[in-house]
Protein backbone atom coordinates (compact mmCIF):
# COMPACT_ATOMS: atom_id res chain seq x y z
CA UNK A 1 131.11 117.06 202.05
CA UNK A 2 134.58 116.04 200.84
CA UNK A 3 135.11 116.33 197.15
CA UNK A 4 136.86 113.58 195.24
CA UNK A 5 140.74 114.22 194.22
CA UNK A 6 140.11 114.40 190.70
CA UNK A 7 137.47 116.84 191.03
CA UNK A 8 137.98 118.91 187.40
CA UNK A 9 136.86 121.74 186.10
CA UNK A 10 135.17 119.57 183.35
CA UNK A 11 133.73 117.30 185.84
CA UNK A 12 132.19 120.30 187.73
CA UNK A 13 130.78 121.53 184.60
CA UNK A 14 128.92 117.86 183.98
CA UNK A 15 127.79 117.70 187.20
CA UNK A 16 125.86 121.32 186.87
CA UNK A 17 124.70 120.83 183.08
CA UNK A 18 123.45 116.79 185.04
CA UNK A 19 122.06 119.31 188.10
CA UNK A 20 120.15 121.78 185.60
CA UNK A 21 118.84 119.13 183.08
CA UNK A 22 117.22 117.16 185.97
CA UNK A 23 116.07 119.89 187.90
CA UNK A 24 114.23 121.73 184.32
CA UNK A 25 113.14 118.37 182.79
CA UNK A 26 114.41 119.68 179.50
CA UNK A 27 112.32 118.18 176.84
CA UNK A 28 113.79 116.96 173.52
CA UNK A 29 110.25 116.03 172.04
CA UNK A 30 108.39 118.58 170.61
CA UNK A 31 104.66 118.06 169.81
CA UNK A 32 103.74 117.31 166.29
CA UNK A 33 100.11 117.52 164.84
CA UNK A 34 100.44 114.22 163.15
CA UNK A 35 99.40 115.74 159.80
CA UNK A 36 103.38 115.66 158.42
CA UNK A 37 104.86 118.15 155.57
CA UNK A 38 102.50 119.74 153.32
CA UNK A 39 102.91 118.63 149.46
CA UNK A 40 103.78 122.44 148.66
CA UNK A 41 106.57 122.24 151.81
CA UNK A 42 107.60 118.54 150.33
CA UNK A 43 110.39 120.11 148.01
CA UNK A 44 111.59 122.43 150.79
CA UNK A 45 111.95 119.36 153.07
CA UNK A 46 114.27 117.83 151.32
């Protein structure tokens, strides 16, 4: 397949981080056992 004129080393590099991302369904949600910070945590936590 022909690749585009402008094909960059930066746009290479999106296209594989797009490729991997789809392909391992990266998860940016973790889960959370609803309970929240502890009160002796609540000073640590900011």
């Amino acid at each position: 397949r022909d690749l585009p004129e402008q094909f960059t080393f930066q746009t290479f590099c999106d296209w594989i981080r797009h490729e991997l991302e789809e392909e391992l369904a990266r998860r940016w949600e973790i889960e959370m056992n609803g309970v929240g910070v502890p009160d002796a945590y609540a000073s640590a936590a900011g």
